[in-house]
Protein backbone atom coordinates (compact mmCIF):
# COMPACT_ATOMS: atom_id res chain seq x y z
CA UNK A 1 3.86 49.83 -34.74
CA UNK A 2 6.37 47.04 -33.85
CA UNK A 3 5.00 43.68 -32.61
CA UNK A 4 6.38 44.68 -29.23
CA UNK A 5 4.45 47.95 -28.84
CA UNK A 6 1.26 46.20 -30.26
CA UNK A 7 1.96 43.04 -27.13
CA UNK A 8 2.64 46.25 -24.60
CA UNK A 9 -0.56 48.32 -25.96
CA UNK A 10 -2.63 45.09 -25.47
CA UNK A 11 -1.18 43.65 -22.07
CA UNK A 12 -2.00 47.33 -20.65
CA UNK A 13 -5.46 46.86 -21.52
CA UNK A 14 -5.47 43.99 -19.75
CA UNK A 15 -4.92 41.19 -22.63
CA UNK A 16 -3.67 38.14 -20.88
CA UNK A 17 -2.65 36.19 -23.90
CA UNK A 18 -0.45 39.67 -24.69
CA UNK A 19 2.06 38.61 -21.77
CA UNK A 20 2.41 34.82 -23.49
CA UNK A 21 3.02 36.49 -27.08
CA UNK A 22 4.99 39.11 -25.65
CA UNK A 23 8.17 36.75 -24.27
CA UNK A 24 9.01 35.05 -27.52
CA UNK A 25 8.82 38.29 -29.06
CA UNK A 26 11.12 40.01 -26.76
CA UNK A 27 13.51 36.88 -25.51
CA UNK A 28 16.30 36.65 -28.09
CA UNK A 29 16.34 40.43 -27.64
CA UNK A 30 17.22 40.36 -23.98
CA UNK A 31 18.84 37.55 -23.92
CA UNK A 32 21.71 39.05 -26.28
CA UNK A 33 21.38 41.68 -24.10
CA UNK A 34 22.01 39.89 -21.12
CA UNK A 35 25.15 37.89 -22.18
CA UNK A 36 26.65 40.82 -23.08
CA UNK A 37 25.68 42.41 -19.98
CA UNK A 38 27.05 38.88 -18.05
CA UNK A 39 30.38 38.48 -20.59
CA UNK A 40 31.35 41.86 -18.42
CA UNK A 41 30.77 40.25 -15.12
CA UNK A 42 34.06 38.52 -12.92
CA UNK A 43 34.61 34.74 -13.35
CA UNK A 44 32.68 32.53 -11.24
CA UNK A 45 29.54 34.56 -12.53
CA UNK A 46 26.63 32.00 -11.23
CA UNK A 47 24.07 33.59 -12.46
CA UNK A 48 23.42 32.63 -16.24
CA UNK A 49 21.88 34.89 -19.20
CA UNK A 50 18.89 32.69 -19.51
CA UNK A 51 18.16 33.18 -16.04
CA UNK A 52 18.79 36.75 -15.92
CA UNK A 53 16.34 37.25 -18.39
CA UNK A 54 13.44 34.84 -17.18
CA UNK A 55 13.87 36.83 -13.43
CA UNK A 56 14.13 40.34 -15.37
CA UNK A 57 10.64 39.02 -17.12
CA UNK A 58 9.02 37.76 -14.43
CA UNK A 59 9.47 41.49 -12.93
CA UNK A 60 8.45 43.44 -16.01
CA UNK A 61 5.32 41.27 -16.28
CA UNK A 62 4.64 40.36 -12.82
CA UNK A 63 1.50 40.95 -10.83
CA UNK A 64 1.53 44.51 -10.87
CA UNK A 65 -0.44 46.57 -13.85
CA UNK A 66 2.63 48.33 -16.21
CA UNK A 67 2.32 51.02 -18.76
CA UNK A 68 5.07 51.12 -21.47
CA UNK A 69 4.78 53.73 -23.84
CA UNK A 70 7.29 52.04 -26.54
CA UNK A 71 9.74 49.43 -27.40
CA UNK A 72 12.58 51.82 -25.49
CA UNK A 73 10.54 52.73 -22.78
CA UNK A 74 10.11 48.54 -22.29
CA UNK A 75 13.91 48.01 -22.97
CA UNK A 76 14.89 50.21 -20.25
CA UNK A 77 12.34 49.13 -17.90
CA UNK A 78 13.63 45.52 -18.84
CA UNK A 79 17.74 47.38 -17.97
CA UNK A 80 16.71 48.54 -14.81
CA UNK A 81 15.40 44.89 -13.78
CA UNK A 82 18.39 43.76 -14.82
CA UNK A 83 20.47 45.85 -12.62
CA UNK A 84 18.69 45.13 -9.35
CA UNK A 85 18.34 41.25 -10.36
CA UNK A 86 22.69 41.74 -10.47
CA UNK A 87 22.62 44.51 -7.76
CA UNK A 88 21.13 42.25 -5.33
CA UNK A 89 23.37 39.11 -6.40
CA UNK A 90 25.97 41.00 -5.90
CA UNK A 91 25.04 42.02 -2.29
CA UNK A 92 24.16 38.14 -1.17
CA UNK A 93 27.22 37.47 -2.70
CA UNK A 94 28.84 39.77 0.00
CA UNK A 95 26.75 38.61 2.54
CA UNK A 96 27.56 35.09 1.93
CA UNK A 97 31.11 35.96 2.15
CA UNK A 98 31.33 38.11 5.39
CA UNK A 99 28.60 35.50 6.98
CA UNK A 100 30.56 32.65 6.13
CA UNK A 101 31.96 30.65 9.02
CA UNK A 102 34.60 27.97 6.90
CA UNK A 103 37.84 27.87 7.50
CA UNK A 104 39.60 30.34 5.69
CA UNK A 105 41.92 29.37 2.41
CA UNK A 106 44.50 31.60 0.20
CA UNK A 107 43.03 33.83 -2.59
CA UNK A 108 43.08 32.86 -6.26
CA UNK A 109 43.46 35.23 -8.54
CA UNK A 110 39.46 34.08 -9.57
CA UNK A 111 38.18 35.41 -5.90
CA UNK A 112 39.92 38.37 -5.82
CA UNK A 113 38.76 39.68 -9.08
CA UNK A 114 35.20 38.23 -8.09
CA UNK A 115 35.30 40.15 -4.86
CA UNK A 116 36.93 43.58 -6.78
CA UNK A 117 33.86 43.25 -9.20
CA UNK A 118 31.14 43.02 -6.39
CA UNK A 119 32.73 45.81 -4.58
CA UNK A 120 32.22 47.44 -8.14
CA UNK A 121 28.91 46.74 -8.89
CA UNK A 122 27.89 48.06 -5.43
CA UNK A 123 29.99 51.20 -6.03
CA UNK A 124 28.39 51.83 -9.00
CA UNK A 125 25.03 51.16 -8.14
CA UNK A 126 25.73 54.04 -5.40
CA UNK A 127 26.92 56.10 -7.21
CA UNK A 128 24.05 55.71 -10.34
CA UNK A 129 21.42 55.93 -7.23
CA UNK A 130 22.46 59.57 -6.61
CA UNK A 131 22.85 60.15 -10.06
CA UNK A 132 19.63 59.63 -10.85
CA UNK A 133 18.53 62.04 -8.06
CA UNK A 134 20.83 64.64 -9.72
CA UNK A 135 20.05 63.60 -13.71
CA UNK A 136 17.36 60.79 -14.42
CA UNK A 137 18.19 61.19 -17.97
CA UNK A 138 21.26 60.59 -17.48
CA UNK A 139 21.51 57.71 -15.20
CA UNK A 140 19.10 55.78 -17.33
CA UNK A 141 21.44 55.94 -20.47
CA UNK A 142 24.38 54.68 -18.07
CA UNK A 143 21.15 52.24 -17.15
CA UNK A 144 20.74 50.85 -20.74
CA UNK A 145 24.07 51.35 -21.74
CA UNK A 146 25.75 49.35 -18.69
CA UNK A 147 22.75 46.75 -17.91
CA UNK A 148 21.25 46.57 -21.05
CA UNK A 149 24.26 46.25 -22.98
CA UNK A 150 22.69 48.93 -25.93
CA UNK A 151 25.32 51.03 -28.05
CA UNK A 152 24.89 54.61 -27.91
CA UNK A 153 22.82 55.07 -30.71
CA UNK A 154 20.13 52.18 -29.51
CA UNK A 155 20.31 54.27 -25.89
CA UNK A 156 19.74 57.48 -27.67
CA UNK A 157 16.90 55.64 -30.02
CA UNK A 158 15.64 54.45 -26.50
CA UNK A 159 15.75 57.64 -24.58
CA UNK A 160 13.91 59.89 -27.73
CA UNK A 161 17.35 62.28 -27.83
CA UNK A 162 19.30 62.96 -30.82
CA UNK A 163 22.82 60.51 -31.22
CA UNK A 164 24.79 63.80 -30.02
CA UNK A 165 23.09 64.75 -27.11
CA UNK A 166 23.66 60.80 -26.22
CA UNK A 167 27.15 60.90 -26.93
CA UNK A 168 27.66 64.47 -24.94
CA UNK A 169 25.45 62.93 -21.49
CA UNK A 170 27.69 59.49 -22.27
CA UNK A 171 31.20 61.58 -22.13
CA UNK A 172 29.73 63.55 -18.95
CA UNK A 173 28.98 60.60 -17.31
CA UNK A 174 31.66 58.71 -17.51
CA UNK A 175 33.62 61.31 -16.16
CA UNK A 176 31.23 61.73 -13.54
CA UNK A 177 30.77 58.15 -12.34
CA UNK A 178 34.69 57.95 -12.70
CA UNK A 179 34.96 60.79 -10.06
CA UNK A 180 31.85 59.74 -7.86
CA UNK A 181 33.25 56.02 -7.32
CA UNK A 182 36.81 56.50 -6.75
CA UNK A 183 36.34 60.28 -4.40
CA UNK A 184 36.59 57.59 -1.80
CA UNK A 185 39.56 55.87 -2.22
């Protein structure tokens, strides 16, 4: 039993001093995992990987009572905390912007791709809500693959499925998300 499970195992029972050894445990860990997940993000990112993963802790560990069975099941608890720390960002993001009374100034190049990737983020997160109504399996390995930043074969690790049943629901939803986000335009 990794360190990790042995924390989780102990803060479910109620060990207090399980949350304080659990963070330096698990920090480098998400941290990585974060910068990745941030290196993806548009210039003029604000929000930094340290921070990302302090708020995405703070959730995991919060006041409410959690139950992880493993080290994956925590990771992509710890993915999906990530995604609605940068799902909501996003959206105050773009309700600073249409809220925003200044006078008006051309483009850069910077905004535009900083407003394209918001618009994306919220697309996707659409479009991996109804997913996960269709497929939970599914949607939680775009979940730790896209938030988490984990290859395949950590998702797969993560998830308890077999590397080709990972790579077969990674292929399918690509093409799916692919299809979902852009039916629109």
């Amino acid at each position: 039993m990794s360190d990790v499970t042995r924390n989780l195992n102990a803060i479910e029972r109620g060990d207090a001093q399980a949350t304080d050894e659990l963070l330096p445990v698990v920090y480098e860990e998400l941290r990585i995992l974060a910068a990745q997940k941030l290196s993806h993000e548009a210039p003029g990112q604000t929000l930094q990987a340290t921070a990302l993963v302090h708020e995405a802790y703070l959730r995991l560990v919060g006041d409410e009572p959690q139950s992880w069975e493993n080290r994956g099941h925590f990771f992509a608890a710890a993915a999906e905390a990530m995604r609605r720390i940068l799902i909501e960002n996003a959206r105050r993001k773009k309700r600073q912007k249409h809220s925003d009374d200044r006078e008006k100034v051309d483009l850069t190049d910077a905004d535009i791709a900083l407003d394209r990737a918001v618009d994306d983020l919220l697309a996707l997160d659409e479009a991996l809500a109804k997913l996960a109504r269709e497929d939970p399996a599914k949607a939680q390995l775009v979940q730790l693959r896209y938030f988490a930043g984990l290859t395949l074969e950590q998702a797969a690790q993560a998830l308890s499925i077999s590397r080709a049943t990972a790579s077969r629901h990674w292929s399918y939803v690509q093409a799916w998300l692919f299809h979902e986000i852009n039916a629109g335009d």
